[in-house]
N, C-alpha and C. Protein backbone atom coordinates (compact mmCIF):
# COMPACT_ATOMS: atom_id res chain seq x y z
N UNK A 1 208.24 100.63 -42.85
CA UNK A 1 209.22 100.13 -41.89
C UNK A 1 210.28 99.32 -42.64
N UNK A 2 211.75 99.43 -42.07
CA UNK A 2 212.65 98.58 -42.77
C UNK A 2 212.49 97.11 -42.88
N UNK A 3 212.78 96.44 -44.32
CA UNK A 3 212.89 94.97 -43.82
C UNK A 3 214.45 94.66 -42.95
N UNK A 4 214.23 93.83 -42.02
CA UNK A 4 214.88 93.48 -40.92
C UNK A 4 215.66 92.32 -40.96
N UNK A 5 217.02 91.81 -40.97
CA UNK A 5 217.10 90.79 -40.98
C UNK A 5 216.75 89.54 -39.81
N UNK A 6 216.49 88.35 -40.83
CA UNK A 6 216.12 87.41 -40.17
C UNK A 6 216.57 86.74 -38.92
N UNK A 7 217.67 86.79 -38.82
CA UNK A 7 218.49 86.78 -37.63
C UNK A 7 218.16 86.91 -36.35
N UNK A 8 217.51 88.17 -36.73
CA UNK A 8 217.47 88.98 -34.80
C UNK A 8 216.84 88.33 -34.21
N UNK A 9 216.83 88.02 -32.97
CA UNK A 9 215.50 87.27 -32.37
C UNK A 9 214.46 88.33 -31.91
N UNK A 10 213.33 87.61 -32.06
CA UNK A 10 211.74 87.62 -32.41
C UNK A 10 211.60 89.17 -31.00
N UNK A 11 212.42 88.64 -29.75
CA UNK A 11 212.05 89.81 -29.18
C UNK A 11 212.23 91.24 -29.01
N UNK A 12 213.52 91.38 -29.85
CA UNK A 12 214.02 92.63 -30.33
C UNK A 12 213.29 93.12 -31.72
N UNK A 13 213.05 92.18 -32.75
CA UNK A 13 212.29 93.12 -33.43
C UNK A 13 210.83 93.28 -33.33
N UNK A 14 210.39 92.37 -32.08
CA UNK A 14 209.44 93.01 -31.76
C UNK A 14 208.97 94.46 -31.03
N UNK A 15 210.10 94.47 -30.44
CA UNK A 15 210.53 95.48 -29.73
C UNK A 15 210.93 97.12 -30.46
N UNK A 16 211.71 96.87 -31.59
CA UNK A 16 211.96 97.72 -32.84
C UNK A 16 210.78 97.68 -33.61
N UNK A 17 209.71 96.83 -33.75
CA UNK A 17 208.76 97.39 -34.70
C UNK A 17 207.80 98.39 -33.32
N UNK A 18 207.54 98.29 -32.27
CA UNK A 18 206.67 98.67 -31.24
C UNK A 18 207.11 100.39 -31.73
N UNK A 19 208.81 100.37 -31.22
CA UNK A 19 209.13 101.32 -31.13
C UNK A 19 208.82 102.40 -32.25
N UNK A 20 208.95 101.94 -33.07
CA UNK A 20 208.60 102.44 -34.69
C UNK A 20 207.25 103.16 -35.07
N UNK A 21 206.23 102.39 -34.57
CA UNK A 21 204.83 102.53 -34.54
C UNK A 21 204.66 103.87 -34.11
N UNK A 22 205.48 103.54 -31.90
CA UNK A 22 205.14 105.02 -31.42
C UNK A 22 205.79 105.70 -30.86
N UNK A 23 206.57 106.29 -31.65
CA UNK A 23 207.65 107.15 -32.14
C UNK A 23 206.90 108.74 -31.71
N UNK A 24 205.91 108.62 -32.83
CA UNK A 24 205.55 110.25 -32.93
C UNK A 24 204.80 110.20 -31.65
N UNK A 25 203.91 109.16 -31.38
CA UNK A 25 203.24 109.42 -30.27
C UNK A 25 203.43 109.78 -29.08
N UNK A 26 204.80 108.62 -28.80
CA UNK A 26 205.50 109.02 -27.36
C UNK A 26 207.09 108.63 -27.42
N UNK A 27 207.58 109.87 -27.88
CA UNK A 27 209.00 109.70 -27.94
C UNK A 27 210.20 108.65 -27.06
N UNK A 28 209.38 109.24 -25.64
CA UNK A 28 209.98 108.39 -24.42
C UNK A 28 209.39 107.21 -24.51
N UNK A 29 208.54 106.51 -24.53
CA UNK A 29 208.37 105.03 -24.99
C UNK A 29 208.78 104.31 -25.50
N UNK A 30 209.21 105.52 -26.99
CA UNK A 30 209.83 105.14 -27.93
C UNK A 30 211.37 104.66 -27.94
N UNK A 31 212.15 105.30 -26.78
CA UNK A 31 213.48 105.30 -27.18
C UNK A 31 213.59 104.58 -25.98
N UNK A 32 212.55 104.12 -24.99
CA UNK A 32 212.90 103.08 -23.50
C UNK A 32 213.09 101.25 -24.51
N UNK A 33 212.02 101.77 -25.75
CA UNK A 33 212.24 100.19 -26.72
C UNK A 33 213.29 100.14 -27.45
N UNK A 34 214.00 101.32 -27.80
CA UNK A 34 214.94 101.27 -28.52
C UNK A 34 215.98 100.81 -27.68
N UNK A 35 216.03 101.03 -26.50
CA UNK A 35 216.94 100.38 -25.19
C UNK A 35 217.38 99.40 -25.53
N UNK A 36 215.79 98.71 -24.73
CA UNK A 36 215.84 97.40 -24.73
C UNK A 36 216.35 97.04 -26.05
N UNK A 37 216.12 96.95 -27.02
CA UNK A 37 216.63 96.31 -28.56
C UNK A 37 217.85 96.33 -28.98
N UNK A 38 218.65 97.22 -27.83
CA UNK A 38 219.94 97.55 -27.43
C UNK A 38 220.70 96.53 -26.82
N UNK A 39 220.46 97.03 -25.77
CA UNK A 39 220.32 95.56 -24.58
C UNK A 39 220.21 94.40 -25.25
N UNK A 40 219.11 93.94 -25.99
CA UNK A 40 218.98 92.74 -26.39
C UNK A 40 220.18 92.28 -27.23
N UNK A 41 220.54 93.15 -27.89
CA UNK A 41 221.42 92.75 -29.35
C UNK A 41 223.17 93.00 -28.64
N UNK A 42 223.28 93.55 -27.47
CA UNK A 42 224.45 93.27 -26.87
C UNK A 42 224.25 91.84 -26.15
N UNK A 43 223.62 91.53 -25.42
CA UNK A 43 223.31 90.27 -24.86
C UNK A 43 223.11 89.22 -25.57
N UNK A 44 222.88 88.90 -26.75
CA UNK A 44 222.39 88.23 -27.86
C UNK A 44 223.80 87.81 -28.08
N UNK A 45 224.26 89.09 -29.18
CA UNK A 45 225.51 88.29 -30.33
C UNK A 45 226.47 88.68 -29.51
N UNK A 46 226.79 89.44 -28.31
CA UNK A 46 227.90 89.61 -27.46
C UNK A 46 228.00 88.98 -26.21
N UNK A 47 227.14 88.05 -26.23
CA UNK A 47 226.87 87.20 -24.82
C UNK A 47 227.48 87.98 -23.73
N UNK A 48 227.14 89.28 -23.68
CA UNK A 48 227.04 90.08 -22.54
C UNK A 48 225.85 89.72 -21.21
N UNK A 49 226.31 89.54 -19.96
CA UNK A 49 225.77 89.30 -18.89
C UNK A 49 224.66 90.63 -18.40
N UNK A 50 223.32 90.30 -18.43
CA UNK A 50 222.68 91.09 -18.62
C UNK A 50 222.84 92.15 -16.94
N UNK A 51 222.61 93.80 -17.24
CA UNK A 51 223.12 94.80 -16.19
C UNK A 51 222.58 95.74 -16.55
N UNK A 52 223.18 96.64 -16.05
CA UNK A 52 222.92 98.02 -16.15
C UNK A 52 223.63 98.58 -17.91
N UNK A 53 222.70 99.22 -18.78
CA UNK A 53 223.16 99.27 -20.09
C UNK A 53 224.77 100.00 -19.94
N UNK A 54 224.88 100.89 -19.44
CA UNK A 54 226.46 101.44 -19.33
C UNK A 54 227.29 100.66 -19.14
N UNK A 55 226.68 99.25 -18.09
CA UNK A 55 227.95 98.32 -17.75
C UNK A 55 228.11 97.26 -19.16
N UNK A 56 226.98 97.13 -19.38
CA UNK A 56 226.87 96.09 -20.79
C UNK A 56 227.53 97.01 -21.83
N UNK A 57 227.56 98.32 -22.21
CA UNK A 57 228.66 98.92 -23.27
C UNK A 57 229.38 98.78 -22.85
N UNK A 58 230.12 98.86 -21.50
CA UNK A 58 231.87 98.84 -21.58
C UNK A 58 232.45 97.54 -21.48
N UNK A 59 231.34 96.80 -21.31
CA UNK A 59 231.94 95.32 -21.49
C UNK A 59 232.09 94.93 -23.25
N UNK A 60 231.54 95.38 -23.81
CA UNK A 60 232.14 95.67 -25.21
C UNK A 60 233.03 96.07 -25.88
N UNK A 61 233.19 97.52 -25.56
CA UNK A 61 234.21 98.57 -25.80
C UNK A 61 235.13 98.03 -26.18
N UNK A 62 236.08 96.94 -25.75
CA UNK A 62 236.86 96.81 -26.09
C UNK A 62 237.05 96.16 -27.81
N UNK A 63 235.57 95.42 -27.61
CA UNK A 63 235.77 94.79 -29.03
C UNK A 63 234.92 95.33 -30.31
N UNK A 64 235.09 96.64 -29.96
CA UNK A 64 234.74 97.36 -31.17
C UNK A 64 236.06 97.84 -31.54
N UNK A 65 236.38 98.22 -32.68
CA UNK A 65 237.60 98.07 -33.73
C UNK A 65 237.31 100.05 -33.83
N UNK A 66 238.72 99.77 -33.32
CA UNK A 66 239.50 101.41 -33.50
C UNK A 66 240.19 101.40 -34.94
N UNK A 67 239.48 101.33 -35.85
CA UNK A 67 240.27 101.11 -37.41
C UNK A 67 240.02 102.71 -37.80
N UNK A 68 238.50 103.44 -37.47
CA UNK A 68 238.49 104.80 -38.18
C UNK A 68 239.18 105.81 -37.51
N UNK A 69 239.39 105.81 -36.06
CA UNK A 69 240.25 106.76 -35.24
C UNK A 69 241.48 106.96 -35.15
N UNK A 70 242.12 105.54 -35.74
CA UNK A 70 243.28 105.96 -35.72
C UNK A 70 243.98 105.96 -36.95
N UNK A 71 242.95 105.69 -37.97
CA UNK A 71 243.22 106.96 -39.45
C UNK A 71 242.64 108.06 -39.20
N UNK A 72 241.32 108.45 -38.58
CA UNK A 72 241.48 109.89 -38.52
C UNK A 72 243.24 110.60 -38.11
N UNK A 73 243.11 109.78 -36.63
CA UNK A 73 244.20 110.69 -35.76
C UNK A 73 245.73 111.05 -36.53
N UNK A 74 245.75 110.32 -38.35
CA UNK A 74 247.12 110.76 -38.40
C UNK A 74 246.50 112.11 -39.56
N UNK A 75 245.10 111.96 -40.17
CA UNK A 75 245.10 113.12 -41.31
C UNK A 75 245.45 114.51 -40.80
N UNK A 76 246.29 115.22 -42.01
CA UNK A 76 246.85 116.63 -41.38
C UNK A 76 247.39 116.72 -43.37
N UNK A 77 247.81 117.78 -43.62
CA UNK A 77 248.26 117.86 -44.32
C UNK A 77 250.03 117.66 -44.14
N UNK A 78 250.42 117.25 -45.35
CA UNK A 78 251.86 116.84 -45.69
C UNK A 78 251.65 115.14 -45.45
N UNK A 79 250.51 114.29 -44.91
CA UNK A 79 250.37 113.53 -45.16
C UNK A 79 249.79 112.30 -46.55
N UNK A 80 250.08 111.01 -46.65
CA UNK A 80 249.46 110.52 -47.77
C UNK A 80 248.09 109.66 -47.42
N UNK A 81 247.91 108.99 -48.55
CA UNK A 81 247.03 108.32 -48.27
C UNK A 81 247.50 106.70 -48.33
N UNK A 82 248.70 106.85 -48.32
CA UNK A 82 249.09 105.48 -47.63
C UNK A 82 249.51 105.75 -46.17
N UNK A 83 249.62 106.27 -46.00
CA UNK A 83 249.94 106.93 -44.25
C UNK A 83 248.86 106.58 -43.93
N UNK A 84 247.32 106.62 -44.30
CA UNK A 84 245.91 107.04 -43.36
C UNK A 84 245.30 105.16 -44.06
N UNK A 85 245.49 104.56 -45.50
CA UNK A 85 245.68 103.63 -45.22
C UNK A 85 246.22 102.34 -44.48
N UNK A 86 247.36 102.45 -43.97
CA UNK A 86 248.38 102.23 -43.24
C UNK A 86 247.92 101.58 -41.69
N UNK A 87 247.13 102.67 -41.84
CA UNK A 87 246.44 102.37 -40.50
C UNK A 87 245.45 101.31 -40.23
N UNK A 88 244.60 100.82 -41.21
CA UNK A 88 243.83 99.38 -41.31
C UNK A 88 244.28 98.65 -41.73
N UNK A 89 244.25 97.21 -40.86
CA UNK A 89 244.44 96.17 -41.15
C UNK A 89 244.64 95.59 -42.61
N UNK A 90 245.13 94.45 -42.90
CA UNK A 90 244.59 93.93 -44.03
C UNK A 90 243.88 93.04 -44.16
N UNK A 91 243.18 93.03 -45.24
CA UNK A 91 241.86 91.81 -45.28
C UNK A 91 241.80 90.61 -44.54
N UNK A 92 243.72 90.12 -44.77
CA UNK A 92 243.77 88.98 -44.57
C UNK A 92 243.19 88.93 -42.80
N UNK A 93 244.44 89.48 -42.45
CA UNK A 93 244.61 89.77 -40.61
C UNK A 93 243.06 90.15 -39.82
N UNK A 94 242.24 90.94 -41.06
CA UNK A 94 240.93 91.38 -40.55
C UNK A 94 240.02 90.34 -40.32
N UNK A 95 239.72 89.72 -42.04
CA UNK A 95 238.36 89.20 -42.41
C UNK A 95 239.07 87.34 -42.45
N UNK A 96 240.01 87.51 -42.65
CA UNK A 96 240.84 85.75 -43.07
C UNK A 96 240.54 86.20 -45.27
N UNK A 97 240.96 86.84 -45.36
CA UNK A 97 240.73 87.02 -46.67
C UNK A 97 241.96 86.71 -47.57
N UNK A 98 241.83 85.91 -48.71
CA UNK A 98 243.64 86.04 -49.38
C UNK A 98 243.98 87.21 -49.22
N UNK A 99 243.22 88.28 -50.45
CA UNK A 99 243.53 89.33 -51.39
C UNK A 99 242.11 90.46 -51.03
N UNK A 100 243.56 91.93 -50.86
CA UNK A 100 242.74 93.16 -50.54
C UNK A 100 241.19 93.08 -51.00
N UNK A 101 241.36 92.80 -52.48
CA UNK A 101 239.89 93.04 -52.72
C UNK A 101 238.55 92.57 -52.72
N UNK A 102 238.78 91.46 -51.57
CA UNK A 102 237.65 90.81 -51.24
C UNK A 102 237.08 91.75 -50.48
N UNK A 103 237.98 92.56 -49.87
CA UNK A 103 236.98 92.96 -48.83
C UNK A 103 237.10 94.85 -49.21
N UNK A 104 237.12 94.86 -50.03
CA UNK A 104 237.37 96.25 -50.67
C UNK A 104 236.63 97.35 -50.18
N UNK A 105 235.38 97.28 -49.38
CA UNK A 105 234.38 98.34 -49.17
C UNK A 105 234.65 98.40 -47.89
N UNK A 106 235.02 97.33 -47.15
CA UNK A 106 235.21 96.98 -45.96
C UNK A 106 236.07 98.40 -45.09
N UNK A 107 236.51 98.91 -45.79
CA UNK A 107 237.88 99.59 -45.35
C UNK A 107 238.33 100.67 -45.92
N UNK A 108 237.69 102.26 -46.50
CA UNK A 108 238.01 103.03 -47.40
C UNK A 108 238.03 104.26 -47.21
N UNK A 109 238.13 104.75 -47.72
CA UNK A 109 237.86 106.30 -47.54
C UNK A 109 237.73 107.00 -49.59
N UNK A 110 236.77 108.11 -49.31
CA UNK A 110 237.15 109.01 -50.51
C UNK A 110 236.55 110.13 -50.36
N UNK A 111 236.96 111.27 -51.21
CA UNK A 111 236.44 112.54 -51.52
C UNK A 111 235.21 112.79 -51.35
N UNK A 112 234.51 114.12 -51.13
CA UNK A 112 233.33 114.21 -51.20
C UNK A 112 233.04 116.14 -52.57
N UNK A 113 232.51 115.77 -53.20
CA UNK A 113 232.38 117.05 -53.70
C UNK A 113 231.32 116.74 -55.04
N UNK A 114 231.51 117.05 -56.03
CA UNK A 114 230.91 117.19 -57.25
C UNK A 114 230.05 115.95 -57.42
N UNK A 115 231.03 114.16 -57.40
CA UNK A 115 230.51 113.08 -57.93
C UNK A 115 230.23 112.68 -56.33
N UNK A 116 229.81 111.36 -56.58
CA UNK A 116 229.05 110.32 -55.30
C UNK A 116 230.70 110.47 -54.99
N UNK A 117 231.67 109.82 -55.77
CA UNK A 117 232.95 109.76 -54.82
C UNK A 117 233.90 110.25 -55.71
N UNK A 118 234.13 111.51 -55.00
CA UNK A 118 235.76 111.97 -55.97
C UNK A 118 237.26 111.40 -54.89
N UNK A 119 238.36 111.75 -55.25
CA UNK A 119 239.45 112.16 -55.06
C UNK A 119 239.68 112.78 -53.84
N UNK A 120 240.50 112.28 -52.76
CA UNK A 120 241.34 111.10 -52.82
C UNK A 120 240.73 109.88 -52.57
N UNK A 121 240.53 108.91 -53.07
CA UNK A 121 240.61 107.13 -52.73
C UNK A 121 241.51 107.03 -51.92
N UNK A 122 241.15 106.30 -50.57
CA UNK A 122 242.11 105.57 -49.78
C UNK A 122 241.42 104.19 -49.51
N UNK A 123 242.38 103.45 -49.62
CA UNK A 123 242.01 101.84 -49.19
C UNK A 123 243.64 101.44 -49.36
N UNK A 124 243.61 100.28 -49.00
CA UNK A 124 244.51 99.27 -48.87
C UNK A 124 245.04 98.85 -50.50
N UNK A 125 244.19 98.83 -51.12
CA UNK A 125 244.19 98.30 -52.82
C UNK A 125 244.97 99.33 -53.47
N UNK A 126 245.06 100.40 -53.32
CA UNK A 126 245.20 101.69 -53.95
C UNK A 126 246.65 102.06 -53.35
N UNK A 127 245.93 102.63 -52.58
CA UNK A 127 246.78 104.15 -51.79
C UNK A 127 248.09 103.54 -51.37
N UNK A 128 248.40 101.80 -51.26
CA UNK A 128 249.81 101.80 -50.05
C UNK A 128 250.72 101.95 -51.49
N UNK A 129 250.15 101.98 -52.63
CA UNK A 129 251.55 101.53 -54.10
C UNK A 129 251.21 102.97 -54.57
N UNK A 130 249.76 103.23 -54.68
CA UNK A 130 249.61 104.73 -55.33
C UNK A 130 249.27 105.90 -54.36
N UNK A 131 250.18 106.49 -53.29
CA UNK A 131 249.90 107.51 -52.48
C UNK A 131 249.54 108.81 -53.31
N UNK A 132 248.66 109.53 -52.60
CA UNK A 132 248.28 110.96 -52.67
C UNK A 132 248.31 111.98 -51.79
N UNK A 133 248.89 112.96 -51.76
CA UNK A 133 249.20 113.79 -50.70
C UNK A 133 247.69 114.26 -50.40
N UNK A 134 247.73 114.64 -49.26
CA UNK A 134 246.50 115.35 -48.55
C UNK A 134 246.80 116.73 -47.92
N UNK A 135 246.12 117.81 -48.40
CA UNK A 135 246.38 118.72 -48.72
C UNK A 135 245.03 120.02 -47.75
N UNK A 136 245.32 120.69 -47.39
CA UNK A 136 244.39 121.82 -47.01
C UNK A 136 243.43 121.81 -48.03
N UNK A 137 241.65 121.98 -47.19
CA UNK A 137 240.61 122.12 -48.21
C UNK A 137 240.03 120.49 -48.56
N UNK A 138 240.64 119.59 -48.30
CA UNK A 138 240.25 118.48 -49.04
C UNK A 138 238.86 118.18 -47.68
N UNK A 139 238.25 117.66 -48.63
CA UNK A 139 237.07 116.97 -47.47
C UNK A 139 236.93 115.45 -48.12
N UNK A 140 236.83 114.59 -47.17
CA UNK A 140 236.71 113.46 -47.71
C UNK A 140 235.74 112.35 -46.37
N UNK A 141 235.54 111.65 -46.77
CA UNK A 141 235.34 110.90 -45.40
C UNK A 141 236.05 109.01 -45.62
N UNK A 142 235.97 108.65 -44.30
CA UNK A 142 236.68 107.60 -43.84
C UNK A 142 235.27 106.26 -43.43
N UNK A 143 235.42 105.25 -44.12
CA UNK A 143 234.08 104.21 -44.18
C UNK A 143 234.59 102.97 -43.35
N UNK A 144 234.75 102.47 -42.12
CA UNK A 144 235.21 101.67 -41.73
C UNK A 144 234.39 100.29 -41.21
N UNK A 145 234.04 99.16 -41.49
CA UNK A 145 233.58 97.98 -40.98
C UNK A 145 233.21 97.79 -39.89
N UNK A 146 232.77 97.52 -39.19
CA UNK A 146 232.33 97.54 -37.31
C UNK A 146 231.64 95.91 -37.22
N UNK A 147 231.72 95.33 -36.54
CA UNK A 147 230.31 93.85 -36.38
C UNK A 147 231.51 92.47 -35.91
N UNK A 148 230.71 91.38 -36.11
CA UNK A 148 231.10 89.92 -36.02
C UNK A 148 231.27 89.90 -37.24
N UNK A 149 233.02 89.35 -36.93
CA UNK A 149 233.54 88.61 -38.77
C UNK A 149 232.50 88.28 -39.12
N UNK A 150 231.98 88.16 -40.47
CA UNK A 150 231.44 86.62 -41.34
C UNK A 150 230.19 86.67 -41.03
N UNK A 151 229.72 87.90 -39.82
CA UNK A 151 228.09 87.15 -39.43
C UNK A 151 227.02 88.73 -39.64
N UNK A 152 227.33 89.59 -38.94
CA UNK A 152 226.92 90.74 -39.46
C UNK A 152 228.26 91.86 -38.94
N UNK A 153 227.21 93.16 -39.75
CA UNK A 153 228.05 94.69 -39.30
C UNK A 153 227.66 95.81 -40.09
N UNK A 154 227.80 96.48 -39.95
CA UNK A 154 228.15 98.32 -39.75
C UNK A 154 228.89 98.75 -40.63
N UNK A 155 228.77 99.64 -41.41
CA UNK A 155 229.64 100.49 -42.57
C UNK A 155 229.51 102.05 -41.40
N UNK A 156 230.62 102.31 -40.91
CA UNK A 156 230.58 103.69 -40.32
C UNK A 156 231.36 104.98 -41.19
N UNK A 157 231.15 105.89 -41.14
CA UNK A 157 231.11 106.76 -42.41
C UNK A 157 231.70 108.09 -41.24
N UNK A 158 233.07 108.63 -41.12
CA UNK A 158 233.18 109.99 -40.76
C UNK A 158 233.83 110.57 -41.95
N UNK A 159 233.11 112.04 -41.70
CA UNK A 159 233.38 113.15 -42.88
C UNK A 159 234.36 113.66 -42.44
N UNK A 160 236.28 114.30 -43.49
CA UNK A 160 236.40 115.69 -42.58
C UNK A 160 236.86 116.45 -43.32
N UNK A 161 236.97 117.83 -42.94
CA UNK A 161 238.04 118.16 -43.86
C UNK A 161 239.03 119.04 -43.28
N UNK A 162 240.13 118.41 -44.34
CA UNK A 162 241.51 118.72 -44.12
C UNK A 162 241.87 120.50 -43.76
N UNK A 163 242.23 120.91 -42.76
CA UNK A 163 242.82 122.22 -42.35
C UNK A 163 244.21 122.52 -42.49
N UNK A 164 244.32 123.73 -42.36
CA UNK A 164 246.25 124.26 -42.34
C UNK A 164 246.89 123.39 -41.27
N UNK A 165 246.06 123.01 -40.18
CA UNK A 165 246.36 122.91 -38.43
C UNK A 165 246.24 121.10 -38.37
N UNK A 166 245.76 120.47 -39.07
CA UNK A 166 245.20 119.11 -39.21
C UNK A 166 243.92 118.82 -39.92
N UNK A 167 242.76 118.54 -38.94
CA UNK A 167 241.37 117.98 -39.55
C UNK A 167 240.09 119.01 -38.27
N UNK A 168 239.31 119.12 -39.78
CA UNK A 168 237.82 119.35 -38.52
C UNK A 168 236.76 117.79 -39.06
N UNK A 169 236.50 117.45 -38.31
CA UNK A 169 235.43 116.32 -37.68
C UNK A 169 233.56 117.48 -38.53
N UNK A 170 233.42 116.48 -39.77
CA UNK A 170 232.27 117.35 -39.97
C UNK A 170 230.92 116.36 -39.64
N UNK A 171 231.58 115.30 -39.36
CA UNK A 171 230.11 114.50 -39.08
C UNK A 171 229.16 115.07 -37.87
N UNK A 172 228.21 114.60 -37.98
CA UNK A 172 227.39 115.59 -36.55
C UNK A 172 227.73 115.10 -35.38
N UNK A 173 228.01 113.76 -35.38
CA UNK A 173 228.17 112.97 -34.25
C UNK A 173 229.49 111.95 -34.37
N UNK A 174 230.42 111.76 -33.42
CA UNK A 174 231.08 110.43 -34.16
C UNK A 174 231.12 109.05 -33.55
N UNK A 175 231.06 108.39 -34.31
CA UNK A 175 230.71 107.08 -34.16
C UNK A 175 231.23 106.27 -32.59
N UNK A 176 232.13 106.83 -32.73
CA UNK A 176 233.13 105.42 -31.10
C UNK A 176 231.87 106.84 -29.58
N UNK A 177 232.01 107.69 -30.17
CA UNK A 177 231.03 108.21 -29.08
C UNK A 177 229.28 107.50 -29.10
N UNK A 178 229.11 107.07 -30.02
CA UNK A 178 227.47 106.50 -30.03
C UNK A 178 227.42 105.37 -29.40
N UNK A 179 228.56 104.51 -29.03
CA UNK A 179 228.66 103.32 -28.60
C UNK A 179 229.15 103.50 -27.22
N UNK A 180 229.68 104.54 -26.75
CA UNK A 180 230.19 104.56 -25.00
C UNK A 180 228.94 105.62 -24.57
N UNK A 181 227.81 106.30 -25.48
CA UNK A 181 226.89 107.15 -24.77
C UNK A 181 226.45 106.57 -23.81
N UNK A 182 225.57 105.23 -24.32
CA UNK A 182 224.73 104.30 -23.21
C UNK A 182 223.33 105.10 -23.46
């Protein structure tokens, strides 16, 4: 089982270890705890008023950060990668950070092929002084930050690759949809 941070309160990861246990045994058991641990952790660090889970996500929604969608929504080819940088914040405005590279992971994108990370690099550090065109064929994915400044969060990861027509979406699922499912 994962170690967990210390943080959570006692009844959610009690709740996440239950679920864990019986998983194989009883799927539906399994994912009524994963709910709740849901529930809990919106109500917790989002001092969401406890409801119906659909009403407790959209009372969120808003404050989850559209930083990866609307760099997806400009990749196409004839574009750069200061164009698709462009689109996230900067450290400062984000995190209260002086300088880009405090928060360097926070916010990126790169290639996917041969190495762990090829070509193109996009971030804020890079791409707004050194652009790279984006081109048909390229696959890369986009890594964007999600959580409470300073306290916790989320590295979200979409794959795509670049078409004649724009982008195909290769992740299986994408992320701003896992958070309005309920």
């Amino acid at each position: 089982m994962k170690v967990l941070p210390d943080y959570l309160p006692e009844a959610v990861l009690a709740d996440y270890k239950e679920a864990c246990i019986i998983a194989t045994l009883s799927p539906k058991a399994s994912a009524t705890l994963a709910r709740r641990c849901l529930q809990g952790m919106i109500r917790d660090f989002w001092s969401v008023k406890p409801g119906r889970l659909v009403d407790e996500i959209k009372a969120i929604e808003s404050m989850i950060d559209r930083d990866a969608w609307d760099a997806i929504e400009v990749v196409r080819p004839g574009v750069t990668t200061r164009d698709i940088a462009a689109k996230w914040p900067s450290a400062k405005e984000a995190w209260g950070y002086e300088e880009e590279d405090q928060a360097a992971a926070n916010l990126w994108g790169h290639g996917l092929g041969l190495a762990q990370y090829d070509r193109p690099v996009i971030s804020r550090i890079w791409s707004l002084d050194y652009p790279e065109e984006i081109k048909p064929g390229m696959v890369f994915a986009l890594e964007t930050q999600h959580g409470k400044v300073h306290e916790f969060g989320v590295r979200l990861e979409e794959m795509l690759l670049v078409t004649e027509e724009g982008h195909e979406l290769l992740s299986s699922y994408a992320s701003d949809q896992i958070i309005i499912a309920g």
